[in-house]
N, C-alpha and C. Protein backbone atom coordinates (compact mmCIF):
# COMPACT_ATOMS: atom_id res chain seq x y z
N UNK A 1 77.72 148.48 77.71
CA UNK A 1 77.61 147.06 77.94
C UNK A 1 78.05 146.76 79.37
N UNK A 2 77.16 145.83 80.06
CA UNK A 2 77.34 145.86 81.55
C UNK A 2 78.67 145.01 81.52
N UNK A 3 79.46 145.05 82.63
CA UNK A 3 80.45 144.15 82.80
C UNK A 3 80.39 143.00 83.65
N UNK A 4 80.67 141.59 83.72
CA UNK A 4 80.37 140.82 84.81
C UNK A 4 81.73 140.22 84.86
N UNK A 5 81.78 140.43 86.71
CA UNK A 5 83.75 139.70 86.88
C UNK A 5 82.85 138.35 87.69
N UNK A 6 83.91 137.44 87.64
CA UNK A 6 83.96 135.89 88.58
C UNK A 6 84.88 136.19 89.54
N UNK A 7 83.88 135.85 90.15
CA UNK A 7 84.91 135.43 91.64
C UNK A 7 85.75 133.96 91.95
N UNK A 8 84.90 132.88 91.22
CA UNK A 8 85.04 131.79 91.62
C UNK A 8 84.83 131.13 92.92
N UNK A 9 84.72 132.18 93.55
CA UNK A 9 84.41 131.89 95.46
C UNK A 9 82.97 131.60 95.77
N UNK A 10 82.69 131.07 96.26
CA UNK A 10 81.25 130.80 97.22
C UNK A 10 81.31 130.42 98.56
N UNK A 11 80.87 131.21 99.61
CA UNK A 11 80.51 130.47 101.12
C UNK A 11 79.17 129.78 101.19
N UNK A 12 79.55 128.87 101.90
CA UNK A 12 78.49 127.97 102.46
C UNK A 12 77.88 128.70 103.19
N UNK A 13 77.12 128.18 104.26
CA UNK A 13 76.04 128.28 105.02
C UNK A 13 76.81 128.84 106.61
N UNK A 14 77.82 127.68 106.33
CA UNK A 14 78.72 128.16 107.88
C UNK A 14 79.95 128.97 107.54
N UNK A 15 79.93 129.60 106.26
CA UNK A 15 80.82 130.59 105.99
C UNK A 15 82.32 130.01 104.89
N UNK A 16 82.32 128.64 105.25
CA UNK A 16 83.53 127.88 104.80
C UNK A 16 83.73 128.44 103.18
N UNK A 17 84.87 128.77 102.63
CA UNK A 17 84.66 129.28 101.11
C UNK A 17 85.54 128.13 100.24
N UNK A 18 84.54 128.07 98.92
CA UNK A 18 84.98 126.67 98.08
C UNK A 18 85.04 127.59 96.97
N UNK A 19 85.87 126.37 95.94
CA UNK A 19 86.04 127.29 94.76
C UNK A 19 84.83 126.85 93.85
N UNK A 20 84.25 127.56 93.32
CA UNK A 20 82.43 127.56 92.67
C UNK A 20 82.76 126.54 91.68
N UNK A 21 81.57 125.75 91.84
CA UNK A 21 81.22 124.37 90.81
C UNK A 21 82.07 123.17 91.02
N UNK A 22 82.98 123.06 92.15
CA UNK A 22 84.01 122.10 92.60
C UNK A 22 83.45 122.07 94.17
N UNK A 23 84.15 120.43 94.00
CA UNK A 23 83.69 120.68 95.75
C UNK A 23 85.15 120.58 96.88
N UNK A 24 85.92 121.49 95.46
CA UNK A 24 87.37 121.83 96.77
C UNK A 24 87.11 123.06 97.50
N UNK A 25 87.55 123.31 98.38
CA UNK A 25 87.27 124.01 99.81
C UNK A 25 88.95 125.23 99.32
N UNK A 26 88.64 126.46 99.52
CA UNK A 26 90.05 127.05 99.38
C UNK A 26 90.89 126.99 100.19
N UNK A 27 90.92 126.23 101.44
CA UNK A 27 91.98 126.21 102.42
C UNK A 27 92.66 124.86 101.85
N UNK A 28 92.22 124.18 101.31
CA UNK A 28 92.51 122.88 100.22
C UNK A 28 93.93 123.39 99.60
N UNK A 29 93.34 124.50 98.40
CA UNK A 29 94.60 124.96 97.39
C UNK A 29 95.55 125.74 98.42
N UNK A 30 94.89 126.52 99.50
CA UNK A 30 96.36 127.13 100.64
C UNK A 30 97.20 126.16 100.96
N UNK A 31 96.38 125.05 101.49
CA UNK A 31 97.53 123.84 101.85
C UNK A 31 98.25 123.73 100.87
N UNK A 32 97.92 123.49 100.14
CA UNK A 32 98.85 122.59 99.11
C UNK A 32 99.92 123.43 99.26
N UNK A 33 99.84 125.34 98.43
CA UNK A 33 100.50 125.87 98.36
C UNK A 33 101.50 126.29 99.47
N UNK A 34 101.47 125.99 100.83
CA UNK A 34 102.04 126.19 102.08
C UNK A 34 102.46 124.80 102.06
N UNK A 35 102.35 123.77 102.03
CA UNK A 35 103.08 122.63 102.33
C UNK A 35 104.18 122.30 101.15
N UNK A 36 104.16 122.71 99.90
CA UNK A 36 104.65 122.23 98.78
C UNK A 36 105.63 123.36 97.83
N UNK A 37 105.01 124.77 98.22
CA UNK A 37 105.50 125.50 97.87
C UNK A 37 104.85 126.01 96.26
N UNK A 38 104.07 125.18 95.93
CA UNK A 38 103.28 125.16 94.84
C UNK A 38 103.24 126.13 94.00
N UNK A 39 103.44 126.33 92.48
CA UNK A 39 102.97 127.45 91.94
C UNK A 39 101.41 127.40 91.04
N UNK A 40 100.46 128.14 91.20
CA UNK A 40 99.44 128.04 90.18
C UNK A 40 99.37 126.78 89.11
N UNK A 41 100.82 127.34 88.45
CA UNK A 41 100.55 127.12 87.05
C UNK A 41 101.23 124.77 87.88
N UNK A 42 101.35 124.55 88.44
CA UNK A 42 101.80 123.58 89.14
C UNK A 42 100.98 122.53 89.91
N UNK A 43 100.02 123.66 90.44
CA UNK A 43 98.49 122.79 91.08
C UNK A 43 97.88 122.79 90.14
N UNK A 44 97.82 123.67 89.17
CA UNK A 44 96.72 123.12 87.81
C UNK A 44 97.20 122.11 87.13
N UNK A 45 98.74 121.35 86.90
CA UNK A 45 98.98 120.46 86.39
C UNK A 45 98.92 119.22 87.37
N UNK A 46 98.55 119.58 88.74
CA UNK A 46 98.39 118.40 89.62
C UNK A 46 96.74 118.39 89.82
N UNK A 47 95.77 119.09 89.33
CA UNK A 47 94.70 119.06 89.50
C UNK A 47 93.95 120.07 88.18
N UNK A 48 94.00 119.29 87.46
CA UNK A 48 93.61 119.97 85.95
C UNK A 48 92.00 120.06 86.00
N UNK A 49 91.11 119.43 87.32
CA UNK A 49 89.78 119.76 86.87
C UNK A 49 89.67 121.36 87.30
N UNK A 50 90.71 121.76 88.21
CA UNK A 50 90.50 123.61 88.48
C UNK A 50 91.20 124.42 87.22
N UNK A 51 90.36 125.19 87.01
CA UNK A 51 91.21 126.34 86.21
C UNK A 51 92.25 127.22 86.79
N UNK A 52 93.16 127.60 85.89
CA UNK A 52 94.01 128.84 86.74
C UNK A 52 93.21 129.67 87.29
N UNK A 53 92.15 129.87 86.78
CA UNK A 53 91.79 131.22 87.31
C UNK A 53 90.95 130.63 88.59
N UNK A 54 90.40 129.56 88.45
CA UNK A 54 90.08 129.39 89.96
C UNK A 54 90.97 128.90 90.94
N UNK A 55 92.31 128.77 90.46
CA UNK A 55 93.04 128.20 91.55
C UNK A 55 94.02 129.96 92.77
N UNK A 56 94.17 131.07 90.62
CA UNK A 56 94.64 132.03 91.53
C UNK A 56 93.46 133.02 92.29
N UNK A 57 91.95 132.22 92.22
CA UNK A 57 90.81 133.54 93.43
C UNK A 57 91.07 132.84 94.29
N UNK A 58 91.65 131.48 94.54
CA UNK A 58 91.43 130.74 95.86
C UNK A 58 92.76 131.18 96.30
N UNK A 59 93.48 131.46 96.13
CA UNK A 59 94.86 132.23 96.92
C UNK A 59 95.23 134.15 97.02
N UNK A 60 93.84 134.64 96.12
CA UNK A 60 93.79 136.00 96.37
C UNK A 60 92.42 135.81 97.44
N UNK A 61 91.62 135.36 97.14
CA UNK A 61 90.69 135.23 98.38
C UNK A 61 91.55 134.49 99.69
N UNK A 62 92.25 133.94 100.04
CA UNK A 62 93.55 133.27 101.38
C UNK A 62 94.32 134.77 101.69
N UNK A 63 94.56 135.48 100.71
CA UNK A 63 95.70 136.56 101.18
C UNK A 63 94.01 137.99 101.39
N UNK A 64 93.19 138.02 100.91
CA UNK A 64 92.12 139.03 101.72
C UNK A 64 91.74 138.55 103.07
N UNK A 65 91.93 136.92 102.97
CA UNK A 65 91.18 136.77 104.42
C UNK A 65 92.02 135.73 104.67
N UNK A 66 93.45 136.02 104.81
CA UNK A 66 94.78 135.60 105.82
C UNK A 66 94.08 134.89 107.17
N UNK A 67 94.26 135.79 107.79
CA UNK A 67 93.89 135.48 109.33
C UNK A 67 93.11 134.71 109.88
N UNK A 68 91.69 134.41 109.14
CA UNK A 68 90.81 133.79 109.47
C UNK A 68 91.23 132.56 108.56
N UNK A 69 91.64 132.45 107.54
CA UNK A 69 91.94 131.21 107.15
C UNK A 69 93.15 130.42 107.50
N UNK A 70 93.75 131.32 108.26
CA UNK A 70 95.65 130.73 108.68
C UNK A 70 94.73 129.66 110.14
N UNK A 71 94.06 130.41 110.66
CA UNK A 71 93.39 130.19 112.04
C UNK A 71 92.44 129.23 112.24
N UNK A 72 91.92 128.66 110.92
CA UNK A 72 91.36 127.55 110.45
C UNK A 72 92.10 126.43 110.24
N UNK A 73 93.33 126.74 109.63
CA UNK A 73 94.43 125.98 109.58
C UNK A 73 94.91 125.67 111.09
N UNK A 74 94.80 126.20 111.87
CA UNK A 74 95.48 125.83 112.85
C UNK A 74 94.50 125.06 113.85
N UNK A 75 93.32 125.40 113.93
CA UNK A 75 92.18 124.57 114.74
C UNK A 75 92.09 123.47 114.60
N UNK A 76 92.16 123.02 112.86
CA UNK A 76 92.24 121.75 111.93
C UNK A 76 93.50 121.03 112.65
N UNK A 77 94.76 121.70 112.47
CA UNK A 77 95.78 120.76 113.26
C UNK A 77 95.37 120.80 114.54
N UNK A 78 95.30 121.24 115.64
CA UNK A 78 94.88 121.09 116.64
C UNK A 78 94.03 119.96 117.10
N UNK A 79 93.00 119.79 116.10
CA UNK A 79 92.00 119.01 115.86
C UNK A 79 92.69 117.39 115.76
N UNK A 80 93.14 117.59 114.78
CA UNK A 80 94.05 115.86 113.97
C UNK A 80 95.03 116.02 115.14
N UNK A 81 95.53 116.89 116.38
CA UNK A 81 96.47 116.01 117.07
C UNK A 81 95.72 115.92 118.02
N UNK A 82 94.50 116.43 118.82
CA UNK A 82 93.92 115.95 119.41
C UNK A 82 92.99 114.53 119.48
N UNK A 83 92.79 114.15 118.20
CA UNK A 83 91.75 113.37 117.54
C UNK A 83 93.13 111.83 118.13
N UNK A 84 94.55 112.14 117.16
CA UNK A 84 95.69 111.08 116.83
C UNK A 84 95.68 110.97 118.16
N UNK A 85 96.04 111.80 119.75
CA UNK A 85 95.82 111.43 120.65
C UNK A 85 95.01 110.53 121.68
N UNK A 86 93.86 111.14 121.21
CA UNK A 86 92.42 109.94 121.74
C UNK A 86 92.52 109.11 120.93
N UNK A 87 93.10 108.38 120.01
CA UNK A 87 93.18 107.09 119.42
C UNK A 87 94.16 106.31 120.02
N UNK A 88 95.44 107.06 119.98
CA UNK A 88 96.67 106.20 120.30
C UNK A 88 97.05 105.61 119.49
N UNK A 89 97.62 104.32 119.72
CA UNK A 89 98.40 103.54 118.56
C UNK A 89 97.35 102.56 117.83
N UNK A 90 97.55 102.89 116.83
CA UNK A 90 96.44 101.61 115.89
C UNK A 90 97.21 100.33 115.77
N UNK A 91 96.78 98.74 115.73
CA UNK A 91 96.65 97.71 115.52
C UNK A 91 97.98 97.57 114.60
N UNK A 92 98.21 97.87 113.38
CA UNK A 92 99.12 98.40 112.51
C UNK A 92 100.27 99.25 112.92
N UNK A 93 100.17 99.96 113.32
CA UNK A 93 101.25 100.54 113.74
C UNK A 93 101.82 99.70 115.36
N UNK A 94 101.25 98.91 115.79
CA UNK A 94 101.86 98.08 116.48
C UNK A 94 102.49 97.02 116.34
N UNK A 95 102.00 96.37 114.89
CA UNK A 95 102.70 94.72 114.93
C UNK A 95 103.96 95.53 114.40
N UNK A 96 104.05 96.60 113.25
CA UNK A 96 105.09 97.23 112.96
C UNK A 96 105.89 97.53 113.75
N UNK A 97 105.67 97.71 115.12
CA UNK A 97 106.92 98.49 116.28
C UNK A 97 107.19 96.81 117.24
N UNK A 98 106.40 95.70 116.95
CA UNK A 98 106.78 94.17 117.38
C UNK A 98 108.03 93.66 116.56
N UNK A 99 107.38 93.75 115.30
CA UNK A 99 108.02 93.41 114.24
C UNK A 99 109.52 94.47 113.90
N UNK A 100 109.70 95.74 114.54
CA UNK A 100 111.32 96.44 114.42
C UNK A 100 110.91 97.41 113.63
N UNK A 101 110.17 97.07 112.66
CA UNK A 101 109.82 98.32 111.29
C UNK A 101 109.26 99.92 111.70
N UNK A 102 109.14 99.95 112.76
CA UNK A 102 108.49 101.26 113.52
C UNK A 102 109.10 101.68 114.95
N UNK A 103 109.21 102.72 115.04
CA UNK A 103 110.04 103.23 116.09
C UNK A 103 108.79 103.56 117.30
């Protein structure tokens, strides 16, 4: 009897890898787990439409391809402080620093 394993992984077109039949992205569940400290069984109770098992290929697929996904992570910030820069201060965050409530 043939055997068939899941990956749960799929790349797009430009390579980006999501977890299959969702349209979360696996650098999604890395964050979480790098900002929060997260365990599996923890993001599935904060996001019950993923299964465990697709939440632990999206962090064994992050630890096969570390590097390129840490490095994605970091372009992304790069990105949002370059982006927060060319904006400057928003409208809101100004009457707030008129008004004392913002530093």
């Amino acid at each position: 009897m043939p055997t068939e394993t899941a990956t749960h992984i799929r790349l797009d077109d430009r390579g980006v890898a999501w977890i299959d039949r969702t349209n979360v992205k696996v650098v999604e569940v890395v964050l979480d787990k790098l900002a929060h400290a997260s365990s599996a069984e923890e993001m599935h109770f904060q996001y019950p439409h993923l299964s465990l098992a697709q939440i632990y290929a999206a962090l064994a697929y992050y630890h096969d391809h570390q590097i390129e996904i840490d490095a994605q992570i970091e372009r992304g910030a790069r990105e949002y402080e370059r982006l927060k820069a060319q904006v400057g201060e928003t409208p809101l965050q100004k009457r707030l620093k008129e008004a004392g409530k913002l530093r």
